[in-house]
Every structure is written in C-alpha cells, then in structure tokens.
PDB file of N, CA and C in Angstrom:
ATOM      1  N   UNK A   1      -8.152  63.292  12.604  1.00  0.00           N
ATOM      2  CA  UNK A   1      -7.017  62.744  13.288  1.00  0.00           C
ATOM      3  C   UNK A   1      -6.941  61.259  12.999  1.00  0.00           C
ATOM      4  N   UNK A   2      -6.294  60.934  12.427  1.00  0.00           N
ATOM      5  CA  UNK A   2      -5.721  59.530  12.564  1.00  0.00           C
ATOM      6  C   UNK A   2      -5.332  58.485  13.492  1.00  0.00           C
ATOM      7  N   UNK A   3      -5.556  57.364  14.047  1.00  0.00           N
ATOM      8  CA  UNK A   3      -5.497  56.342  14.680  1.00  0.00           C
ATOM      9  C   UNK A   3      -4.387  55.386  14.297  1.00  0.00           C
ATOM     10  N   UNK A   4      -3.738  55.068  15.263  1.00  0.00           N
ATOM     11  CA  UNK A   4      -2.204  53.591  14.797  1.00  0.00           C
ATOM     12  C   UNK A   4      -2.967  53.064  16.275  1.00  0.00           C
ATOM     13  N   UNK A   5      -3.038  51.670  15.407  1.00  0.00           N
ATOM     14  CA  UNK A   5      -3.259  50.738  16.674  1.00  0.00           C
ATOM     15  C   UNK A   5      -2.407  48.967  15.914  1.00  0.00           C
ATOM     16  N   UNK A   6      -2.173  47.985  16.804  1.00  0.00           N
ATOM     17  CA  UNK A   6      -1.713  47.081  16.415  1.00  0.00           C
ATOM     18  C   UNK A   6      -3.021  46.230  16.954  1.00  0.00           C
ATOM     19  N   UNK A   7      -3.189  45.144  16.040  1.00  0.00           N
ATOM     20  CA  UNK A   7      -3.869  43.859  16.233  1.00  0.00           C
ATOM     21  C   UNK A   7      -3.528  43.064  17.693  1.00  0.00           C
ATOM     22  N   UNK A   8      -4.358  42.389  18.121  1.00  0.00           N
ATOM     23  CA  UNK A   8      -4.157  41.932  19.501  1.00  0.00           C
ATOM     24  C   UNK A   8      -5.081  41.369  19.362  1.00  0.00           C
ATOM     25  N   UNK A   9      -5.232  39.789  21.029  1.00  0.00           N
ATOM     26  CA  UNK A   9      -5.798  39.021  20.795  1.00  0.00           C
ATOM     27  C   UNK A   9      -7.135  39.075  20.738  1.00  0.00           C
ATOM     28  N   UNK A  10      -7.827  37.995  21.329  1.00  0.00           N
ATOM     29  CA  UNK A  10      -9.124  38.214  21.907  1.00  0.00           C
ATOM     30  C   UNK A  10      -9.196  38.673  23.278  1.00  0.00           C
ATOM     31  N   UNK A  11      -8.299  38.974  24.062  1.00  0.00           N
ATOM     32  CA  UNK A  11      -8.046  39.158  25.014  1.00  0.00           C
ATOM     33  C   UNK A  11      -7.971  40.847  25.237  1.00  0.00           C
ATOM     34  N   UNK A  12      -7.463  41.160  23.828  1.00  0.00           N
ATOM     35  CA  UNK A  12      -7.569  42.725  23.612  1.00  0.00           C
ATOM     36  C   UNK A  12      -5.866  43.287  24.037  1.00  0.00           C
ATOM     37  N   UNK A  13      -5.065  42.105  23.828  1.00  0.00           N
ATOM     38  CA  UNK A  13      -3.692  42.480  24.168  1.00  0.00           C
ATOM     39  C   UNK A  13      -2.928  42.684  22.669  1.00  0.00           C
ATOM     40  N   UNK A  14      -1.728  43.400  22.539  1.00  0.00           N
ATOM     41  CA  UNK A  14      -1.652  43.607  21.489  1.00  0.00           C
ATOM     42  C   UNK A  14      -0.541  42.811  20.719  1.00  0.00           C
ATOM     43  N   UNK A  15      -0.250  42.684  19.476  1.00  0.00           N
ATOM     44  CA  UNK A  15       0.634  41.678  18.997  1.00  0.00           C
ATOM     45  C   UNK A  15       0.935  42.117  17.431  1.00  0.00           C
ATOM     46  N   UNK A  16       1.469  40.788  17.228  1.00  0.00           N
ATOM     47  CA  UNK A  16       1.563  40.734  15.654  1.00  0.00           C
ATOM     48  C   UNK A  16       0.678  40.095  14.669  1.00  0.00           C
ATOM     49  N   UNK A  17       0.383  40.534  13.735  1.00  0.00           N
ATOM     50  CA  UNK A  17      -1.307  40.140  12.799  1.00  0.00           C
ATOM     51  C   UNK A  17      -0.784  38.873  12.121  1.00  0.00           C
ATOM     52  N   UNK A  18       0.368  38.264  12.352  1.00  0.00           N
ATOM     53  CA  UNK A  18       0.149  36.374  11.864  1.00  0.00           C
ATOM     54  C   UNK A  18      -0.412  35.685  12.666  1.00  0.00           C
ATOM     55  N   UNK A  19      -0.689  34.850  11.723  1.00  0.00           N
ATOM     56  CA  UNK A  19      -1.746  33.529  12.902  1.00  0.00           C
ATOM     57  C   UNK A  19      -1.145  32.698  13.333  1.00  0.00           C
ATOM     58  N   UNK A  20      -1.926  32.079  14.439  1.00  0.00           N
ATOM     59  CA  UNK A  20      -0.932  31.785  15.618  1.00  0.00           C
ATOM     60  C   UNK A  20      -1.069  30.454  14.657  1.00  0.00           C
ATOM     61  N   UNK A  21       0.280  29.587  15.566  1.00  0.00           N
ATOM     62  CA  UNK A  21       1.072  27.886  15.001  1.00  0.00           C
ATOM     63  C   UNK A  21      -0.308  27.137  15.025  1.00  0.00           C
ATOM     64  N   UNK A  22      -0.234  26.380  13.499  1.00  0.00           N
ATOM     65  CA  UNK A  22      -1.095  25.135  13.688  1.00  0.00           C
ATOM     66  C   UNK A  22      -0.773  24.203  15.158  1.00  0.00           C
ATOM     67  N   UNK A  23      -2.089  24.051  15.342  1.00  0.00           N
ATOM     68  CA  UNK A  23      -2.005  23.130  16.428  1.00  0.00           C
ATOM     69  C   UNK A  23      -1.638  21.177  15.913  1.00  0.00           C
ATOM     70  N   UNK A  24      -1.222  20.777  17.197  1.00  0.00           N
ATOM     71  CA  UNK A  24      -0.390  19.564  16.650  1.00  0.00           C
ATOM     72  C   UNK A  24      -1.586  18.461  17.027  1.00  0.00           C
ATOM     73  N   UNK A  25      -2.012  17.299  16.759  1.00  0.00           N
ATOM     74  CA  UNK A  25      -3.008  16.677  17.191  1.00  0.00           C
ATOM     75  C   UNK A  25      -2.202  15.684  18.361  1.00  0.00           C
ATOM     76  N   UNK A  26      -2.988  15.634  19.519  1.00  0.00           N
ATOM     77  CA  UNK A  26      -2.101  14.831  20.733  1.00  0.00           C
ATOM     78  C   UNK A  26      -2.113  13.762  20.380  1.00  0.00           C
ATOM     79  N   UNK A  27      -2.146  12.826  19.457  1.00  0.00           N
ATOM     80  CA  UNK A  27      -1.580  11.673  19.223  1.00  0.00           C
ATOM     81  C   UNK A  27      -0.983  11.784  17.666  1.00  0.00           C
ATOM     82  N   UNK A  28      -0.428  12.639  17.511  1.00  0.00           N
ATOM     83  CA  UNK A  28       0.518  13.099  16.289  1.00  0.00           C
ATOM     84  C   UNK A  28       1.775  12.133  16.338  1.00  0.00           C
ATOM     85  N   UNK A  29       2.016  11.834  17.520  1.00  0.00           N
ATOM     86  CA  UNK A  29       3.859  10.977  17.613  1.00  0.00           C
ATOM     87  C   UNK A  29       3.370   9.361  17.695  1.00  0.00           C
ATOM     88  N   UNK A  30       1.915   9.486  17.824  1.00  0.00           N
ATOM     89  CA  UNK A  30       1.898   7.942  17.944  1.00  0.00           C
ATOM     90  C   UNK A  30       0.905   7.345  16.548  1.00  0.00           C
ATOM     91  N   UNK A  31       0.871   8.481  15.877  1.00  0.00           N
ATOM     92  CA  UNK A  31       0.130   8.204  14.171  1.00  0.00           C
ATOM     93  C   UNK A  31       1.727   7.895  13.727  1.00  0.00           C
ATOM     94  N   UNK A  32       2.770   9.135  13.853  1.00  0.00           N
ATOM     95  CA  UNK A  32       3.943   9.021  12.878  1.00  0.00           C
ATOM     96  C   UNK A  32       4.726   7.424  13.476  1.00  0.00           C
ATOM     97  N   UNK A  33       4.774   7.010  14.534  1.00  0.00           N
ATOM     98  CA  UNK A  33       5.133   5.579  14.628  1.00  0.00           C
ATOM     99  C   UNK A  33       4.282   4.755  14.495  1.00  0.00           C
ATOM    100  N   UNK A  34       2.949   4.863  13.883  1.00  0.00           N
ATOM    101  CA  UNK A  34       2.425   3.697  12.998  1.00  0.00           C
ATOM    102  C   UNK A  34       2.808   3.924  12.215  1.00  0.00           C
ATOM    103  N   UNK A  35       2.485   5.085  11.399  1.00  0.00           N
ATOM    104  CA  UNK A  35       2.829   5.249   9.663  1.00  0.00           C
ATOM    105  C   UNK A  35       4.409   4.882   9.252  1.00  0.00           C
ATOM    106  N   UNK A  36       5.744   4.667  10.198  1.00  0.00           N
ATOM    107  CA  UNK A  36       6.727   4.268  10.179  1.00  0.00           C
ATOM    108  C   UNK A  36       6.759   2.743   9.949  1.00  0.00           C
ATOM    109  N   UNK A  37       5.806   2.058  11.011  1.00  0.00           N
ATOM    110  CA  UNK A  37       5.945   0.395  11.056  1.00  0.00           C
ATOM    111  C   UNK A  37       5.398   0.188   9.869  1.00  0.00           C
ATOM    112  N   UNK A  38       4.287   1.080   9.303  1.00  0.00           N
ATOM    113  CA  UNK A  38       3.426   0.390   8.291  1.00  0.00           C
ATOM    114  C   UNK A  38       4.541   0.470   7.422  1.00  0.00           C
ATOM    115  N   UNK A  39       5.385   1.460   7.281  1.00  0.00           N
ATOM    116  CA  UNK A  39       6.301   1.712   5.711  1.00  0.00           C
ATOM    117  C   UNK A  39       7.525   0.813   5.833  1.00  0.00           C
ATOM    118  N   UNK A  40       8.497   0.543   6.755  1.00  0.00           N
ATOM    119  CA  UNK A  40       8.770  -0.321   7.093  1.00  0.00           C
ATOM    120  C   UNK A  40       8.311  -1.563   6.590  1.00  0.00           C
ATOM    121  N   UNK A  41       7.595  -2.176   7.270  1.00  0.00           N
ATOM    122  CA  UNK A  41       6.853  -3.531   7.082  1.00  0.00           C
ATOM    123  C   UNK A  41       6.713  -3.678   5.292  1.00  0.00           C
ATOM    124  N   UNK A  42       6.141  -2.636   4.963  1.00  0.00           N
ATOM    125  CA  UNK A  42       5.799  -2.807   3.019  1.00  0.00           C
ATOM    126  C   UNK A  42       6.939  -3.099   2.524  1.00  0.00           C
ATOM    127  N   UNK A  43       8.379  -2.105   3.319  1.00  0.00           N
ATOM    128  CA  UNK A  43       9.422  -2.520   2.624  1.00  0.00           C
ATOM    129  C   UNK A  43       9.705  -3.752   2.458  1.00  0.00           C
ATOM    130  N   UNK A  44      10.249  -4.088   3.555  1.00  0.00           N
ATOM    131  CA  UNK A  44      10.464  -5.341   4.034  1.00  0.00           C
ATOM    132  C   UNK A  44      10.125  -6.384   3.222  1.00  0.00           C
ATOM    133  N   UNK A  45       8.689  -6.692   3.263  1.00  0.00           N
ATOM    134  CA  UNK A  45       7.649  -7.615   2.525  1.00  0.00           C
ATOM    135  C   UNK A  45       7.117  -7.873   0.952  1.00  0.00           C
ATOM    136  N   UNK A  46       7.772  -6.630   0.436  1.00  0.00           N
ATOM    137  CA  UNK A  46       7.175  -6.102  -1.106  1.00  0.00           C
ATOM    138  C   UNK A  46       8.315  -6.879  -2.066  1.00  0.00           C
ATOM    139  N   UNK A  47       9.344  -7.250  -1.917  1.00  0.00           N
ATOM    140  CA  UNK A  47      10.062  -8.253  -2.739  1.00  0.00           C
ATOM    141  C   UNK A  47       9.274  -9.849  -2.908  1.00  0.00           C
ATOM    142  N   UNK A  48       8.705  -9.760  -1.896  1.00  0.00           N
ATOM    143  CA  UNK A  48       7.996 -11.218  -1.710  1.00  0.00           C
ATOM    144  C   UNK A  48       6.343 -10.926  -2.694  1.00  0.00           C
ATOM    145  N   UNK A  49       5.709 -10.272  -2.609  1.00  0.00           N
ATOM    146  CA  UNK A  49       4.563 -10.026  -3.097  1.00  0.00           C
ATOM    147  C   UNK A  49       4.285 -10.539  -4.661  1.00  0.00           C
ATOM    148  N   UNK A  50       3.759 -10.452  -5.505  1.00  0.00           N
ATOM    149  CA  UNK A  50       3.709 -11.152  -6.884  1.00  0.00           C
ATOM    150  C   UNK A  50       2.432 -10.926  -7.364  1.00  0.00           C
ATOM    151  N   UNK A  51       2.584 -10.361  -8.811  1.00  0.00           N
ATOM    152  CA  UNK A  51       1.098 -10.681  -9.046  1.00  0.00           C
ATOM    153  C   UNK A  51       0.822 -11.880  -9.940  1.00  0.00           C
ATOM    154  N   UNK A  52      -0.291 -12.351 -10.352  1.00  0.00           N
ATOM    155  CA  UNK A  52      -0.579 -13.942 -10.614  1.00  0.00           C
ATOM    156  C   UNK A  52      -1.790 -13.722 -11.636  1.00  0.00           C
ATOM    157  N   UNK A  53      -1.650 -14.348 -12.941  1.00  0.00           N
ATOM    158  CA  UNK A  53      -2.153 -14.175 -14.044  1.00  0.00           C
ATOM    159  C   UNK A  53      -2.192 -15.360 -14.636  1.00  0.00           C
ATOM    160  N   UNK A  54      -3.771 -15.527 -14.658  1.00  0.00           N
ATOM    161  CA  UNK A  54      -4.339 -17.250 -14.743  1.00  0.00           C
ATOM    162  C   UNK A  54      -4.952 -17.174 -16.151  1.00  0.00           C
ATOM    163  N   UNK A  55      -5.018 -18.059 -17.121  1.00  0.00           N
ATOM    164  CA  UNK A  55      -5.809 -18.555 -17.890  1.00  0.00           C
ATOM    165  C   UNK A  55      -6.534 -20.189 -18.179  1.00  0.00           C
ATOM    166  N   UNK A  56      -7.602 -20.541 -19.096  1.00  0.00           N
ATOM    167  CA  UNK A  56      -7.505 -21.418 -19.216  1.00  0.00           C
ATOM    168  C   UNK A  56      -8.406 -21.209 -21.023  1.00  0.00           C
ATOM    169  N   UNK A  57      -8.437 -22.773 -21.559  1.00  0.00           N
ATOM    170  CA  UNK A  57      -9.181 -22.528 -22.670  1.00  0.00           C
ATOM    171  C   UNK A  57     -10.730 -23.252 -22.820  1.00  0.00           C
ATOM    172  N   UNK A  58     -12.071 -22.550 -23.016  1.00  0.00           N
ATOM    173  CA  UNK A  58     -12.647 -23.535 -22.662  1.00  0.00           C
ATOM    174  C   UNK A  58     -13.463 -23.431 -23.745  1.00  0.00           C
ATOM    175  N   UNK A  59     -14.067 -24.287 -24.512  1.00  0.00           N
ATOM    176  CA  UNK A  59     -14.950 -24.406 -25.678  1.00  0.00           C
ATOM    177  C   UNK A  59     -14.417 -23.388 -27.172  1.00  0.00           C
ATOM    178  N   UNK A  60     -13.217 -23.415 -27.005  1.00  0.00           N
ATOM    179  CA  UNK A  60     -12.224 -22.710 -27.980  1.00  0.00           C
ATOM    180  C   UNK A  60     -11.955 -21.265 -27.389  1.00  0.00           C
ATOM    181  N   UNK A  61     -12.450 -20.473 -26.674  1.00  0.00           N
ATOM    182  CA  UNK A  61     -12.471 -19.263 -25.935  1.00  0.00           C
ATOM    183  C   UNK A  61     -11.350 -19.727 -24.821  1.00  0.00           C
ATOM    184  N   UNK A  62     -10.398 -18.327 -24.721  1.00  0.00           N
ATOM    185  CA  UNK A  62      -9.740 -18.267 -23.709  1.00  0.00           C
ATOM    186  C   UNK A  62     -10.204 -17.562 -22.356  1.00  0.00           C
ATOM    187  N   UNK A  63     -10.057 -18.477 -21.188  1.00  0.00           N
ATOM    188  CA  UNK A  63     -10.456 -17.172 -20.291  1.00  0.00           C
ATOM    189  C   UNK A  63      -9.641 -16.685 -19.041  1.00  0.00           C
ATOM    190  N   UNK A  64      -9.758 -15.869 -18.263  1.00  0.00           N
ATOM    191  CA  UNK A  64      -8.635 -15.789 -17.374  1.00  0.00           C
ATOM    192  C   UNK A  64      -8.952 -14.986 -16.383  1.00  0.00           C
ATOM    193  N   UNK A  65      -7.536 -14.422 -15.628  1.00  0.00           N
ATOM    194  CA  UNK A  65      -7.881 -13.939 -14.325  1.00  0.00           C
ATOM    195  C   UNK A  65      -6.941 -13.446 -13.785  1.00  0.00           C
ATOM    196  N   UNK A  66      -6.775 -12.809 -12.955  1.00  0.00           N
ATOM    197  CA  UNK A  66      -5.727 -12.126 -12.247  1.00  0.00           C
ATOM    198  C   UNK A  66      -5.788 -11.887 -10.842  1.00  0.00           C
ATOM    199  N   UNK A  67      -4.694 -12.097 -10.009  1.00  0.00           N
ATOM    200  CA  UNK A  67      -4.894 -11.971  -8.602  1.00  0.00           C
ATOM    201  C   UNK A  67      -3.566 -12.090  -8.086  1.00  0.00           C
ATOM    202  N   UNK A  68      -2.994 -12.093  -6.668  1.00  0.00           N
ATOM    203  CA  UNK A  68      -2.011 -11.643  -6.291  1.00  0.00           C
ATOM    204  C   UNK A  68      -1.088 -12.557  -5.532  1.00  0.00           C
ATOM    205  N   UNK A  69      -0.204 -12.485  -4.809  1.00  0.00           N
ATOM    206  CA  UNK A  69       0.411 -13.724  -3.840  1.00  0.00           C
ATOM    207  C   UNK A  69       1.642 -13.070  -3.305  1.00  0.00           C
ATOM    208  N   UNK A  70       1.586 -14.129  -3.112  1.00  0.00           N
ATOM    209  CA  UNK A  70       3.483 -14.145  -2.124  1.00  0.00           C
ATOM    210  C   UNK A  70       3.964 -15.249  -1.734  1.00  0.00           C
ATOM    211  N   UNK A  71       5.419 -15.196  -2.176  1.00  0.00           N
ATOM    212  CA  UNK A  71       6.411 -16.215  -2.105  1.00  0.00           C
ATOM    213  C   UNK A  71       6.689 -16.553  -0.392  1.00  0.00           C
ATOM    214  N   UNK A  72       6.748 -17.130  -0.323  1.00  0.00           N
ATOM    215  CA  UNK A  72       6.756 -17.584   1.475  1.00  0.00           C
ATOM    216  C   UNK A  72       7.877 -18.803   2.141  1.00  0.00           C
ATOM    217  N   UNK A  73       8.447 -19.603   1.038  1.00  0.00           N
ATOM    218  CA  UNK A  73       9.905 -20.058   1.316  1.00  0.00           C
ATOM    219  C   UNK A  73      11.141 -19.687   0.521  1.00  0.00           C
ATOM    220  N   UNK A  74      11.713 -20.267   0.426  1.00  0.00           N
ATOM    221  CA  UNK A  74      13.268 -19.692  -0.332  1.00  0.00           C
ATOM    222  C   UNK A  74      13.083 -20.338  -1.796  1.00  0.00           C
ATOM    223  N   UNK A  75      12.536 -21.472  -1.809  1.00  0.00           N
ATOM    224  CA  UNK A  75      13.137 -22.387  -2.727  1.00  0.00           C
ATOM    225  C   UNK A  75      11.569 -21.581  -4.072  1.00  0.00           C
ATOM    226  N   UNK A  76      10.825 -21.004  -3.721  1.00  0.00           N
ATOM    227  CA  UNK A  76       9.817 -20.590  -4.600  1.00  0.00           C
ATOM    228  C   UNK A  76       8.431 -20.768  -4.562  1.00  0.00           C
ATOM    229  N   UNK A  77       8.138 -21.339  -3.429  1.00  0.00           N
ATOM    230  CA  UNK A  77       6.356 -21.488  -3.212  1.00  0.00           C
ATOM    231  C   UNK A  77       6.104 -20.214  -2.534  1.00  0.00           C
ATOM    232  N   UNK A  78       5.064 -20.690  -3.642  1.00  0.00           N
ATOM    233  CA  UNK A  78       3.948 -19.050  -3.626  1.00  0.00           C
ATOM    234  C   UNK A  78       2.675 -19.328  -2.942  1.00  0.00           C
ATOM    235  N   UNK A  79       1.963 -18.595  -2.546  1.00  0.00           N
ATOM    236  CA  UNK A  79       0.615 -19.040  -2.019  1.00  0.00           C
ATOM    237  C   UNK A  79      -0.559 -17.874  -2.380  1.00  0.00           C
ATOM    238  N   UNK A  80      -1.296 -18.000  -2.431  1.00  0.00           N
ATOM    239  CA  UNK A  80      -2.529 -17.345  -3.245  1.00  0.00           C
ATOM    240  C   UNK A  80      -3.563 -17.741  -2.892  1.00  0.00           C
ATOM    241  N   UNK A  81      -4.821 -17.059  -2.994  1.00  0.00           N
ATOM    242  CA  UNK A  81      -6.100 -17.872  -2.830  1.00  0.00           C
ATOM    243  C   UNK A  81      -6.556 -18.400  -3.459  1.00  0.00           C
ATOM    244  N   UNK A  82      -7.279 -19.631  -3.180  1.00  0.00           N
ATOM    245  CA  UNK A  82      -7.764 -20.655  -3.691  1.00  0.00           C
ATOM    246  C   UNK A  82      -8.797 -20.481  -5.376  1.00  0.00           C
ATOM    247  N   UNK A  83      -9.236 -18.759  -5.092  1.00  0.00           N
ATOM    248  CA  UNK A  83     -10.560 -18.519  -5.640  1.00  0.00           C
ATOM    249  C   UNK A  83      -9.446 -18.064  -7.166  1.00  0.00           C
ATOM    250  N   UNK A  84      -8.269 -17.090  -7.155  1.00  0.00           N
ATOM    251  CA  UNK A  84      -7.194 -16.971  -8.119  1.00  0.00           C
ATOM    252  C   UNK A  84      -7.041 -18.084  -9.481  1.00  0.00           C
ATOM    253  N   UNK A  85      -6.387 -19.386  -8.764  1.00  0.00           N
ATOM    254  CA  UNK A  85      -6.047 -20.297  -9.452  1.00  0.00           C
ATOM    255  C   UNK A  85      -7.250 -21.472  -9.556  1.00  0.00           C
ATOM    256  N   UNK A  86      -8.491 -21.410  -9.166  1.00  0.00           N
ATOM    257  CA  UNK A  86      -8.903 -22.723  -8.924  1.00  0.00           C
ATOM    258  C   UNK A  86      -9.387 -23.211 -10.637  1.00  0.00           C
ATOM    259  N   UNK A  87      -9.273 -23.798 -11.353  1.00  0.00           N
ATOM    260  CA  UNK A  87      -9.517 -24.527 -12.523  1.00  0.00           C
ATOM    261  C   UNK A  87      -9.106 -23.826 -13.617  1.00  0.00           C
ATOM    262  N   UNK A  88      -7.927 -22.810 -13.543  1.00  0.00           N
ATOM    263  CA  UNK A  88      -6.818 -22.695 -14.595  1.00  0.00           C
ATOM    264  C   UNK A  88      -5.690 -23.360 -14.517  1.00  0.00           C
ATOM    265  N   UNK A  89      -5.222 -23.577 -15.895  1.00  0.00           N
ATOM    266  CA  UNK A  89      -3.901 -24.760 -15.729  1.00  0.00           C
ATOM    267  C   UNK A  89      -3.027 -23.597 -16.110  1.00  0.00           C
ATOM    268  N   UNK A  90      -3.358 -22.737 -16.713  1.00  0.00           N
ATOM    269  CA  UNK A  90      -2.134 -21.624 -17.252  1.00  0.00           C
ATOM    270  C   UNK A  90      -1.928 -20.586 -16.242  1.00  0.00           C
ATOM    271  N   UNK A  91      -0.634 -20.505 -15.688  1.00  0.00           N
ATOM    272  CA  UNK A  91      -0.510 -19.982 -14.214  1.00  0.00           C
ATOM    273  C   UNK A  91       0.975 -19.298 -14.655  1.00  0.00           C
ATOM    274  N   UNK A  92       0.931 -18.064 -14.819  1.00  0.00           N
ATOM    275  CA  UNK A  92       2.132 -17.131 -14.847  1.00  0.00           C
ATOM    276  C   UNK A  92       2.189 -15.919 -13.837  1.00  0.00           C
ATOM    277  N   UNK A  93       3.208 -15.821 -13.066  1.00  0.00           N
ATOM    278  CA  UNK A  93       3.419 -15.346 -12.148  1.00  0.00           C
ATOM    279  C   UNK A  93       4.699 -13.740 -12.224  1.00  0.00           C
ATOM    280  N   UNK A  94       4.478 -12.698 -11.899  1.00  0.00           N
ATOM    281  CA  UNK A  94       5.072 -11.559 -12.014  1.00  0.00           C
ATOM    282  C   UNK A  94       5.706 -10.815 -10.762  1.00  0.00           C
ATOM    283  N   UNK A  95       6.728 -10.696 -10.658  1.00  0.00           N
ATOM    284  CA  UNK A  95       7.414 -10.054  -9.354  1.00  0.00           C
ATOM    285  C   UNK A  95       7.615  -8.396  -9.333  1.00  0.00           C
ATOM    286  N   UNK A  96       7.805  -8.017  -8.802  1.00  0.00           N
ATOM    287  CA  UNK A  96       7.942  -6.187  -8.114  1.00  0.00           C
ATOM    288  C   UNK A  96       8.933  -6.082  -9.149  1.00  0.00           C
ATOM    289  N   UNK A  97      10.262  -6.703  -9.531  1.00  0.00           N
ATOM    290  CA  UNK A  97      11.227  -6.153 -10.112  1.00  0.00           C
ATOM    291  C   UNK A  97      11.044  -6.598 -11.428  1.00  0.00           C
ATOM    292  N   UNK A  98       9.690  -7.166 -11.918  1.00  0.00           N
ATOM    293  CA  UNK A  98       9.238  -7.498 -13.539  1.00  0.00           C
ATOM    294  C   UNK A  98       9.633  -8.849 -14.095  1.00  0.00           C
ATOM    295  N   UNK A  99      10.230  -9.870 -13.056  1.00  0.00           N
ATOM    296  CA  UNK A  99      11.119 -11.344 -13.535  1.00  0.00           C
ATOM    297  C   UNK A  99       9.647 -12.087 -14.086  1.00  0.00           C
ATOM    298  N   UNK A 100       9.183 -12.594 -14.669  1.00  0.00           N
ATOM    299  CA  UNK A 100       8.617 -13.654 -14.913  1.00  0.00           C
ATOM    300  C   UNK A 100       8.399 -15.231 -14.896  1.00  0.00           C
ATOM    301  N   UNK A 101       7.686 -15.799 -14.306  1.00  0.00           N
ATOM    302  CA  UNK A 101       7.654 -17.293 -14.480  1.00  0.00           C
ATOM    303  C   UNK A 101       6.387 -18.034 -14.340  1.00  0.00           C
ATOM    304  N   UNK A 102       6.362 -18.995 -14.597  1.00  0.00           N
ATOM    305  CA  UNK A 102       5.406 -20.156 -14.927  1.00  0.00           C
ATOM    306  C   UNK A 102       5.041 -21.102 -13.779  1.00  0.00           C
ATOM    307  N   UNK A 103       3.910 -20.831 -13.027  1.00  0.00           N
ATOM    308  CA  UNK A 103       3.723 -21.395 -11.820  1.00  0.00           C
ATOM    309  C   UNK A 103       3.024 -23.017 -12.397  1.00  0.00           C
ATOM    310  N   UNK A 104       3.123 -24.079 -11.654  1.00  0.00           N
ATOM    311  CA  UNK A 104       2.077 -25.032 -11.119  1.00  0.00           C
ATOM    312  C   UNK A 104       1.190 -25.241  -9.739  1.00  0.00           C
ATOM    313  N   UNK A 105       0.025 -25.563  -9.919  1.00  0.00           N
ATOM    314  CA  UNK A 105      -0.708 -25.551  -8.787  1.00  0.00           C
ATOM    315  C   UNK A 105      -0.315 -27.119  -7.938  1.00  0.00           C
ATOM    316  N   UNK A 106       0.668 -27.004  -6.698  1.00  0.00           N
ATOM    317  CA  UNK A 106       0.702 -27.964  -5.722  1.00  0.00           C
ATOM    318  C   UNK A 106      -0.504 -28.300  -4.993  1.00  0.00           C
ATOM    319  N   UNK A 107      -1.316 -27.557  -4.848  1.00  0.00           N
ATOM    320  CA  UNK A 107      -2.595 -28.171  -3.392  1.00  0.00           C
ATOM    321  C   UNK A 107      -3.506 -26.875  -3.347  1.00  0.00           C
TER     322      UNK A 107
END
C-alpha cells in the first residue's frame, strides 16, 4: 500500500516543501541608509578628487611617485600630503574626467 503525505514543519504541521523567506537582518534599513550617504557623498566629492604624479631627476636617473588629492577651492588649489610632493619639482596632476595639468608646490 502506498503512502501520500505532504512535508510540514518541525512542528509536524503540514505545508508546502519551499523554504521558508530569507530572513532580513534587524538593522538592514539602517545599513541601506549608510550605504546611500556613503554613495551619495562619493558622488558628490569624486569630481574634486585627482590623482598626482611626481617626478624629479637626480644624479641623471629619473625618479618619481604617485599619490592622490583634491581640489578644495574654485580657482584650483589642490591639497595632498606632504609625503606625495615633498622634493619633486615635476608635479602633474590628473582628474576623474582625464583633463591634465601641471601643478606647483605653494607650501
């Protein structure tokens, strides 16, 4: 004789054999409004960002370096760390949308 039975829980009640809904983690709505400000904010800020490509020449050898910045007034000052630019005079600077230019070190 043959047996029909349906799947059921642990409870021993009976149901349908898919598995039950991923569970949601209780601070799920307050990860997705960080991960919003954070993406946000990159937007926002990522026109300003730059990367910064130093050389100098020393005993006939060229040498160099690379490191990053951001433009921080209108008119074109950039700021960077000190450790980037410190005793290269050759200072070329690269933006998000690929423009190029030729920095000097103010201070």
């Amino acid at each position: 004789m043959d047996t029909l039975f349906t799947l059921g829980d642990d409870n021993g009640a009976s149901g349908d054999a898919r598995p039950p809904p991923p569970t949601v983690a209780p601070d799920a709505e307050l990860l997705d409004a960080y991960s919003r400000a954070v993406i946000g904010s990159s937007r926002r800020v990522a026109p300003a960002v730059v990367h910064v490509d130093v050389g100098r020449s020393v005993d006939g050898r060229t040498r160099g370096g690379t490191g990053s910045g951001f433009f921080f007034t209108p008119d074109g000052l950039l700021l960077t760390n000190s450790h980037v630019v410190h005793r290269f005079r050759d200072i070329r600077v690269t933006t998000l949308e690929g423009e190029r230019y030729s920095g000097d070190m103010v201070g």
